[in-house]
Protein backbone atom coordinates (compact mmCIF):
# COMPACT_ATOMS: atom_id res chain seq x y z
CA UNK A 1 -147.70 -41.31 -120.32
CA UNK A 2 -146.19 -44.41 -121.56
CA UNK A 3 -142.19 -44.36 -120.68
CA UNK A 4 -139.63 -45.54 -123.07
CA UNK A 5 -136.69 -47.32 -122.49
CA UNK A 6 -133.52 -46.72 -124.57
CA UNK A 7 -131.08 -50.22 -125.43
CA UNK A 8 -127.39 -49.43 -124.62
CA UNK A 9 -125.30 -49.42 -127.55
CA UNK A 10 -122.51 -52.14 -127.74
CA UNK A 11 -120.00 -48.86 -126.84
CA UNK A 12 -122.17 -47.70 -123.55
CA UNK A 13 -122.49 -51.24 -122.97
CA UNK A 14 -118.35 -51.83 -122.96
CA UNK A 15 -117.80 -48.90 -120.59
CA UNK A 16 -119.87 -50.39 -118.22
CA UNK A 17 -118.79 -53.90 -118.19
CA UNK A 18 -115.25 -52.05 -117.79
CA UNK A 19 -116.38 -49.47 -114.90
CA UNK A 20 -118.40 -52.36 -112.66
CA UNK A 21 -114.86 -54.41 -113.41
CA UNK A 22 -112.97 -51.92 -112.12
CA UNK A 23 -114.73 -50.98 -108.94
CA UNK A 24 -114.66 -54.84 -107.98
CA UNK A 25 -111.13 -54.96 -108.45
CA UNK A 26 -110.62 -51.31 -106.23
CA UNK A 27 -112.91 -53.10 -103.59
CA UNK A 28 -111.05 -56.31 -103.30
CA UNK A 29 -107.47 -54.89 -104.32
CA UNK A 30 -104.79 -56.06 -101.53
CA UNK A 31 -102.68 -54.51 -99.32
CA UNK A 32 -99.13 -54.50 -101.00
CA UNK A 33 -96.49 -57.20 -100.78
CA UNK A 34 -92.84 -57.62 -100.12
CA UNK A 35 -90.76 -60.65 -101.05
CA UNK A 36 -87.60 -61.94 -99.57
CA UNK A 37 -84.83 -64.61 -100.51
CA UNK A 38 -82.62 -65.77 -98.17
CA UNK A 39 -79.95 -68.21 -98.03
CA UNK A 40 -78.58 -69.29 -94.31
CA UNK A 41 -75.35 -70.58 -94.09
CA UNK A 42 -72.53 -70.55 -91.48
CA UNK A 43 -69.95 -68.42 -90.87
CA UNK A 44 -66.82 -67.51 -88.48
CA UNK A 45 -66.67 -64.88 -85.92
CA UNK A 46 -64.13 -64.03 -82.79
CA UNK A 47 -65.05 -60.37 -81.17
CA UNK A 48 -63.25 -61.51 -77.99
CA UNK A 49 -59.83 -64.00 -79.50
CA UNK A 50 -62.51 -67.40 -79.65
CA UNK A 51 -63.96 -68.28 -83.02
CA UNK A 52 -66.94 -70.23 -83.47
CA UNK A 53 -69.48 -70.88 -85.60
CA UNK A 54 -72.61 -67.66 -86.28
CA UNK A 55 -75.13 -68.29 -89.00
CA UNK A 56 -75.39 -65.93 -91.91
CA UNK A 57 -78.36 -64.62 -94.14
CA UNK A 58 -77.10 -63.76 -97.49
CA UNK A 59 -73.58 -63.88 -96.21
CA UNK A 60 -74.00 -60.98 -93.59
CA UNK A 61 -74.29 -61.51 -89.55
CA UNK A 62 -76.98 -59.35 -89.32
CA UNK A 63 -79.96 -60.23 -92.21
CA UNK A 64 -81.54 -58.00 -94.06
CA UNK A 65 -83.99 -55.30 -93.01
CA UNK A 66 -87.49 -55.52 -93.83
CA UNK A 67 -88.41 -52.14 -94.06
CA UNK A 68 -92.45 -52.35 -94.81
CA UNK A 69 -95.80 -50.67 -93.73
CA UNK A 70 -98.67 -51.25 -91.63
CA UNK A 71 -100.77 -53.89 -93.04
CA UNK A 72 -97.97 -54.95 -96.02
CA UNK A 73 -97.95 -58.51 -96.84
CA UNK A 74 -94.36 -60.29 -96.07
CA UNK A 75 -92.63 -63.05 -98.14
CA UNK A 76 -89.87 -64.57 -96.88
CA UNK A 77 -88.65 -67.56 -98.90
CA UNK A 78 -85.70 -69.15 -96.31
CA UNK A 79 -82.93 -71.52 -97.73
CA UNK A 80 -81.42 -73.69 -95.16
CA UNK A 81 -77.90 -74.59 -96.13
CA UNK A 82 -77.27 -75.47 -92.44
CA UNK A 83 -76.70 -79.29 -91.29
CA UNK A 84 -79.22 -78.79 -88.43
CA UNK A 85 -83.18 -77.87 -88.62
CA UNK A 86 -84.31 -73.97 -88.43
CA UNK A 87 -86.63 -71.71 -87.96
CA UNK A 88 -87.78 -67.59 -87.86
CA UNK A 89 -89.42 -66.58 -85.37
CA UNK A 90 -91.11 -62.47 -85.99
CA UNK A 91 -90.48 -60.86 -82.59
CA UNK A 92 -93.94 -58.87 -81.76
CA UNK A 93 -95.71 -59.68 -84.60
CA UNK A 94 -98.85 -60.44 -83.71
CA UNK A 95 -100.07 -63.69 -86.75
CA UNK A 96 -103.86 -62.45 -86.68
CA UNK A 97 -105.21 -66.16 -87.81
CA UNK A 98 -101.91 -67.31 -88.52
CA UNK A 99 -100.17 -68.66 -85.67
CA UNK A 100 -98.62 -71.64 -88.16
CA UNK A 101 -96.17 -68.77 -89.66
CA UNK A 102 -94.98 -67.84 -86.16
CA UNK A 103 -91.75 -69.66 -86.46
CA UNK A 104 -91.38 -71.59 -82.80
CA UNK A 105 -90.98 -75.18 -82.33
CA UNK A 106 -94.46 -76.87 -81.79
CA UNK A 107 -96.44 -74.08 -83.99
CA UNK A 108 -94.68 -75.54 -86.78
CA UNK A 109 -91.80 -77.61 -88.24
CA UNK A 110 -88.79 -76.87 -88.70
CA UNK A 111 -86.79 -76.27 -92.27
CA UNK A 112 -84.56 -79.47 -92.48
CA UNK A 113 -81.45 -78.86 -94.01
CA UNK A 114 -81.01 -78.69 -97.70
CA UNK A 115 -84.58 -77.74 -97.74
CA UNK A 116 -86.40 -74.48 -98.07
CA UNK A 117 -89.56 -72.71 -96.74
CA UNK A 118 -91.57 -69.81 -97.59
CA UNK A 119 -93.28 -67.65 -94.76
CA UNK A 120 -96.48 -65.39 -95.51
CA UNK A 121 -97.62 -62.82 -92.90
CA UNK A 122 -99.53 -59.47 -92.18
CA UNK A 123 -98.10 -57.04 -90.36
CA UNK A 124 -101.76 -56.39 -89.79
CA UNK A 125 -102.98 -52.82 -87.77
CA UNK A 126 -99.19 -52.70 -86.18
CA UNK A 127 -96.07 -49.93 -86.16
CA UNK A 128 -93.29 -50.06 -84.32
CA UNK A 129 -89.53 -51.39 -83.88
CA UNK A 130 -89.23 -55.53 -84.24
CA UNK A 131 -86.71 -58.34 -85.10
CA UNK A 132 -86.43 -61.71 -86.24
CA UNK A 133 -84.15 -64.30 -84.87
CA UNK A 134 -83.96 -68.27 -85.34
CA UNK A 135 -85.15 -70.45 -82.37
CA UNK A 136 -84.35 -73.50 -83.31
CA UNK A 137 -81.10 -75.43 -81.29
CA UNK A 138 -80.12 -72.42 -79.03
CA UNK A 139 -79.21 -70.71 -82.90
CA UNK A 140 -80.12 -67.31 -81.40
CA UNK A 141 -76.65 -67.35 -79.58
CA UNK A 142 -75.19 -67.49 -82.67
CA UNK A 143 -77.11 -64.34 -84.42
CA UNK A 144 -78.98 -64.48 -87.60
CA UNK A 145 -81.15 -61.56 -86.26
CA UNK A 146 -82.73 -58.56 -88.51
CA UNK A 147 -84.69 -55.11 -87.80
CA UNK A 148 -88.34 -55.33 -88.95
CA UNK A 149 -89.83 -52.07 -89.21
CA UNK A 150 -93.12 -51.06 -89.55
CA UNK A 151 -93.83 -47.95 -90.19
CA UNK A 152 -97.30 -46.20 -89.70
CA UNK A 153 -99.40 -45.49 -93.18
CA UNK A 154 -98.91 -42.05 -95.11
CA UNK A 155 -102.67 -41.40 -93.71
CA UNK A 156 -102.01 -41.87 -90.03
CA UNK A 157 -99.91 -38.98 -87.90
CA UNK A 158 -97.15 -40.08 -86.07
CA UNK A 159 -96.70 -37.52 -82.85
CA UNK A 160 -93.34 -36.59 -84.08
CA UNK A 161 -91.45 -34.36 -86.91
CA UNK A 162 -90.24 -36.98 -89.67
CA UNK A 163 -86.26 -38.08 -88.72
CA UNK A 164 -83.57 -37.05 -91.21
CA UNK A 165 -82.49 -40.68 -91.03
CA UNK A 166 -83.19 -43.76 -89.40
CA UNK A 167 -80.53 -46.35 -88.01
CA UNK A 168 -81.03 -49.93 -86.57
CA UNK A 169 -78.65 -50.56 -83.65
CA UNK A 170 -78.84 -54.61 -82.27
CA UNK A 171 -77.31 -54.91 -78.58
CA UNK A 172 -76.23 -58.46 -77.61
CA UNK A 173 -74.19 -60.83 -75.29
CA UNK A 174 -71.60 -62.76 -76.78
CA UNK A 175 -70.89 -66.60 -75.57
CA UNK A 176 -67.35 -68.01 -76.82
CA UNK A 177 -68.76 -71.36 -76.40
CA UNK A 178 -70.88 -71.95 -80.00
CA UNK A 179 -74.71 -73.13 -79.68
CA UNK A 180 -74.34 -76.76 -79.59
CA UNK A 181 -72.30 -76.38 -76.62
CA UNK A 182 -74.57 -73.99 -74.45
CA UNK A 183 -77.65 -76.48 -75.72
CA UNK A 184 -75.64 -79.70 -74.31
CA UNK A 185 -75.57 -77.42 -71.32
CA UNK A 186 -79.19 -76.96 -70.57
CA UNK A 187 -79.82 -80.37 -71.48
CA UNK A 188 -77.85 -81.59 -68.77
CA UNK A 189 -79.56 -79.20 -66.39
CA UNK A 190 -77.12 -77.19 -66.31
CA UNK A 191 -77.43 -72.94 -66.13
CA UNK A 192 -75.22 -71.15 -68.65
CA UNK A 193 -72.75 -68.72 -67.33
CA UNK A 194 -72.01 -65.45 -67.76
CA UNK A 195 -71.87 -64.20 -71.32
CA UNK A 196 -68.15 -63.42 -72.22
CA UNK A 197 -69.13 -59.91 -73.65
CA UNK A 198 -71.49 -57.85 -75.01
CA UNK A 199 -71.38 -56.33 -79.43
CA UNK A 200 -73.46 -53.81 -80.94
CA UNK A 201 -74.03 -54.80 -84.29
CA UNK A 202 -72.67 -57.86 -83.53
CA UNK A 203 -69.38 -55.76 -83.57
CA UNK A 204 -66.87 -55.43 -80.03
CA UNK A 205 -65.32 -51.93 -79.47
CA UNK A 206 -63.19 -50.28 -76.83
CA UNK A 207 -62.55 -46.81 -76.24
CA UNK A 208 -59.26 -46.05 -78.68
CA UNK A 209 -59.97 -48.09 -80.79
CA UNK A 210 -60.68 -47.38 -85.04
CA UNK A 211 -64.49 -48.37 -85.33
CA UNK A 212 -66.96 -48.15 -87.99
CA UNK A 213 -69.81 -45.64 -87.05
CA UNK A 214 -72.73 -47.43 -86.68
CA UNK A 215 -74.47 -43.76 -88.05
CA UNK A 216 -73.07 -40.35 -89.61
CA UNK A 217 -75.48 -37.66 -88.48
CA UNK A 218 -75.61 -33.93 -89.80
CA UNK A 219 -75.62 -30.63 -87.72
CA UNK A 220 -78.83 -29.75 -86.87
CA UNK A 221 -81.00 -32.73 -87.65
CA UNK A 222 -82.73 -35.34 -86.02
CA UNK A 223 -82.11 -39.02 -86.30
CA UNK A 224 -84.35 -41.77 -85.23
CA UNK A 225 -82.49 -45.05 -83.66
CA UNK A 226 -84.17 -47.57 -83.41
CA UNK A 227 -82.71 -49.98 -80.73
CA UNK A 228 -82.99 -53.91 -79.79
CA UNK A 229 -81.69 -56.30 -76.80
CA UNK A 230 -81.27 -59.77 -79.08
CA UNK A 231 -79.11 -61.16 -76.29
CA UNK A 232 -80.10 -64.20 -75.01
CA UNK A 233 -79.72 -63.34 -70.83
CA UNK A 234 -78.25 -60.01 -70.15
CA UNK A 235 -80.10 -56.61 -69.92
CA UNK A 236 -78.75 -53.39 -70.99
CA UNK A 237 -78.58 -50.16 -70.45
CA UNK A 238 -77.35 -48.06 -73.57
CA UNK A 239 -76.84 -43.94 -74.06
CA UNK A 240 -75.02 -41.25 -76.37
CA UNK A 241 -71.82 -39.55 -75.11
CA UNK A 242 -73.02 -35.96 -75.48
CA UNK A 243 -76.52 -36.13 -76.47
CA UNK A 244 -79.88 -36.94 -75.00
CA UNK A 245 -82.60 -39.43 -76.29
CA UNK A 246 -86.17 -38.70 -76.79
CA UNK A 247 -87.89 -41.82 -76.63
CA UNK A 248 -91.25 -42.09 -78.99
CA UNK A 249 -91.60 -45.60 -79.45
CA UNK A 250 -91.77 -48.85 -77.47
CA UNK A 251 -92.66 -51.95 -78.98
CA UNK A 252 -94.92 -51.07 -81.08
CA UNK A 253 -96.41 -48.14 -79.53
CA UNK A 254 -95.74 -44.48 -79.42
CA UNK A 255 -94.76 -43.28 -76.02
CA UNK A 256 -94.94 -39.53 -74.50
CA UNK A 257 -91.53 -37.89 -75.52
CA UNK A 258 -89.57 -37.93 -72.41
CA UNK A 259 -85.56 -37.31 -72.64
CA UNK A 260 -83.49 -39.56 -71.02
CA UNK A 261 -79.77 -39.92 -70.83
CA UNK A 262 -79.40 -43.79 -70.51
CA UNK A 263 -82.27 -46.07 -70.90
CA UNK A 264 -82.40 -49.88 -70.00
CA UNK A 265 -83.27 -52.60 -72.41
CA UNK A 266 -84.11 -55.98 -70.99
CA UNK A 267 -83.55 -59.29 -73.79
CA UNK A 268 -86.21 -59.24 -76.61
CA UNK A 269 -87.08 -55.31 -75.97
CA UNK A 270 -86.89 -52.83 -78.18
CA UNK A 271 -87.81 -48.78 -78.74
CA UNK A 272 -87.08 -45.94 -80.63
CA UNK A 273 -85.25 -42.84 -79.73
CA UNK A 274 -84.54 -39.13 -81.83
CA UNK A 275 -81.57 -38.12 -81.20
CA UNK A 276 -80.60 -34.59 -82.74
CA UNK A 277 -77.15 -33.54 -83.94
CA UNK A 278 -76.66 -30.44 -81.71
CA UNK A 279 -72.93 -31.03 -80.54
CA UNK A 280 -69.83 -30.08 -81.73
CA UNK A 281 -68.87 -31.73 -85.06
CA UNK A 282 -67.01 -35.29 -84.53
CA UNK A 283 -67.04 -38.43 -83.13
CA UNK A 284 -68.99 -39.50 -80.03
CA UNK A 285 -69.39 -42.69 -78.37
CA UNK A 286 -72.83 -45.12 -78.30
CA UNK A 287 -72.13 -47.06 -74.80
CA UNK A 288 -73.90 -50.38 -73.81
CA UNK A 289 -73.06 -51.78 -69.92
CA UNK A 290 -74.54 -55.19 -68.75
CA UNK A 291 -77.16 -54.77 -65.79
CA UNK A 292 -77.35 -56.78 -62.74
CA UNK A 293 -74.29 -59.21 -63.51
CA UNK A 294 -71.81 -59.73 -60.84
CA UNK A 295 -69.17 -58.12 -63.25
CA UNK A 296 -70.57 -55.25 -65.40
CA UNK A 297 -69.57 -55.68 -69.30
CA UNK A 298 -69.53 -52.96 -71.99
CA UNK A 299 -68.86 -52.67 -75.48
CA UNK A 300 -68.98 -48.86 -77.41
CA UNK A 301 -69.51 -47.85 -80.94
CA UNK A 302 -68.86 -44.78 -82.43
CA UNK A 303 -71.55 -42.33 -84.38
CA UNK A 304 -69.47 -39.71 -85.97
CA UNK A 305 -70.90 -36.37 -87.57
CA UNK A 306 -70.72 -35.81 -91.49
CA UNK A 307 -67.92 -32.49 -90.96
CA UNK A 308 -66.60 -33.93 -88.02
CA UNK A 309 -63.58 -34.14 -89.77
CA UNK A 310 -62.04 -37.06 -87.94
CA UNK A 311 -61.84 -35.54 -84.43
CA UNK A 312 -61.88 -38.06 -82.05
CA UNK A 313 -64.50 -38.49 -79.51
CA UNK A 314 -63.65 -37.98 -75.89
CA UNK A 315 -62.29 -41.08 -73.84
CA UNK A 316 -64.43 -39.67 -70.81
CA UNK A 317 -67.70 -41.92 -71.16
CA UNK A 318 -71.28 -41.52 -69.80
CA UNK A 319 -71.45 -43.37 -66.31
CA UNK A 320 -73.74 -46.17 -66.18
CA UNK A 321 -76.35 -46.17 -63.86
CA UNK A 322 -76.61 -47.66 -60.27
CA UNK A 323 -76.18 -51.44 -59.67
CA UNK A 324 -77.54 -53.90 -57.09
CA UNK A 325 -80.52 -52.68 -54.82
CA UNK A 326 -80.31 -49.15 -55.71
CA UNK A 327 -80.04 -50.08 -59.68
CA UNK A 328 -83.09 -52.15 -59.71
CA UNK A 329 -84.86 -49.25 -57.87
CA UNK A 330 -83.44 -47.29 -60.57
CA UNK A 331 -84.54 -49.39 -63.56
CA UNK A 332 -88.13 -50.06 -62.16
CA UNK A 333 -88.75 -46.38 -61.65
CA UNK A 334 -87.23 -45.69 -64.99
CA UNK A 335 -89.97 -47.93 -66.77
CA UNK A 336 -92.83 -46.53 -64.48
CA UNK A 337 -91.91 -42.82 -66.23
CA UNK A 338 -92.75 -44.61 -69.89
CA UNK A 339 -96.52 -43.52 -70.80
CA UNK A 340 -98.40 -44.49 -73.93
CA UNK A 341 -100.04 -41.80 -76.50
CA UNK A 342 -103.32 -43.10 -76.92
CA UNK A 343 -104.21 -42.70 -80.92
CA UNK A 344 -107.67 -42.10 -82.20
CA UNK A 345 -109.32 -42.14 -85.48
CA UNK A 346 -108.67 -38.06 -85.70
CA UNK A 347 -105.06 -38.23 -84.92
CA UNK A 348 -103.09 -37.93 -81.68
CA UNK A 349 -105.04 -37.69 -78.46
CA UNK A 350 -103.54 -35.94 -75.40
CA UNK A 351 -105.01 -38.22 -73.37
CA UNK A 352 -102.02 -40.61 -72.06
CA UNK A 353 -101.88 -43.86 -69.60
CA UNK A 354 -99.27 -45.74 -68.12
CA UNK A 355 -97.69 -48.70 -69.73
């Protein structure tokens, strides 16, 4: 039998130009990307009576969030209007193969003033709570910190119900004295002293006074908070007057879903908590103490409920845990009870290990 072989017509021909295009563009199409401008300047602050100088990102204390997605691409073109050098640095983010974006002193060099610089990175195969703050000059005393979140792709299971809403909370010490003081400091060999106080949101509150909430919850639902230590020395400890925390996240991995009442956070940590609305309607207290400091600090915000109707939360705060021997005890035990869910390619494993 003597086969035949039809020619394509110009049409067929078209199509399939058009199909093979089109699956070599599906095959090589990139993970998406985000882009950032951001102008650093300086700005004023006093929390406790002393101004001095804080650095800015688009005018605000606290820069903006990057809110992106396992494996997203990140642009951040930074503007340094600052009469010093600067730098990011992307707390946790691992820089698969690209250490040079990793934004220390020696990886790479600085952004001179009146200059700009545009950072590329992969949040490549990671989830989890982050931050960025500048390292450049002792800066990071002076904020210009941000949340990075990452959140886990639409096809992965996280081992928890979806949060109503999520907030960002940043814990800190506060120095009076302004970064080019505490850097002349440890030049000279010198130790810095004791921070003067501690912000949350880079905001000081006492009990009585009229505070911003830092979150509005609803009756009934669940929030996630996702909470940083950007201080430069002091640990924390931090709970919610009223209401327990389940913690489900901890740098970057999910954790087994203990409840807690108070949890410490050490400087650079951070984790992720639900917390769900199942109080009486109004306002309730977010405390922060110092650890381990010869004189305990503290600082409060306020996270109200959306028909609280402007009742007042309760002067009568959480206590903070132990000090001295019996507080380190305390804290070490504490971080022992953390566990890790181990994920696998079918979803959530109940198999667990310690941290």
């Amino acid at each position: 039998m003597v086969e035949t072989r039809r020619k394509l017509s110009w049409t067929e021909a078209v199509l399939l130009l058009c199909l093979s295009a089109w699956t070599v563009a599906v095959v090589q199409a990139e993970d998406p990307y985000l882009f950032f401008d951001w102008k650093v300047t300086y700005g004023k602050m006093s929390p406790f009576g002393v101004q001095k100088d804080v650095i800015l990102i688009n005018g605000q204390p606290i820069g903006p969030k990057i809110n992106c997605t396992s494996n997203n691409n990140i642009v951040v073109n930074v503007f340094n209007e600052l009469d010093e050098p600067l730098l990011f640095h992307w707390s946790g983010i691992q820089q698969r193969k690209n250490s040079w974006q990793d934004g220390t002193p020696g990886t790479m060099c600085p952004i001179m003033p009146g200059t700009n610089y545009t950072y590329r990175f992969q949040v490549k195969d990671q989830i989890g709570s982050y931050f960025y703050f500048p390292t450049t000059g002792l800066l990071r005393s002076a904020g210009g910190y941000g949340a990075l979140n990452v959140h886990s792709r639409n096809l992965i299971p996280v081992p928890f119900d979806w949060p109503a809403e999520e907030y960002n909370v940043f814990l800190s010490d506060w120095y009076n004295k302004g970064h080019r003081e505490l850097k002349k400091i440890l030049d000279d060999g010198q130790t810095i002293a004791r921070p003067n106080g501690l912000v949350i949101n880079a905001k000081h509150g006492k009990v009585g006074d009229k505070l911003e909430p830092i979150a509005t919850m609803e009756a009934g639902k669940t929030y996630r908070f996702r909470v940083c230590n950007v201080g430069m020395r002091a640990s924390m400890n931090f709970r919610f007057q009223g209401h327990g925390m389940t913690l489900v996240e901890l740098e970057g991995s999910h954790t087994v879903q203990n409840v807690y009442d108070s949890l410490d956070l050490h400087t650079g940590q951070c984790l992720s908590v639900l917390v769900t609305a199942d109080q009486e309607p109004k306002d309730y207290y977010f405390v922060v103490t110092s650890r381990f400091l010869k004189q305990q600090l503290s600082s409060v915000a306020v996270v109200s409920y959306a028909n609280g109707k402007g009742v007042p939360a309760s002067p009568e705060l959480p206590p903070p845990p132990p000090e001295d021997t019996e507080g380190i005890a305390w804290s070490i035990n504490q971080f022992r009870s953390f566990r890790y869910v181990r994920v696998n390619r079918q979803g959530i494993s109940q198999n667990m290990s310690k941290i």
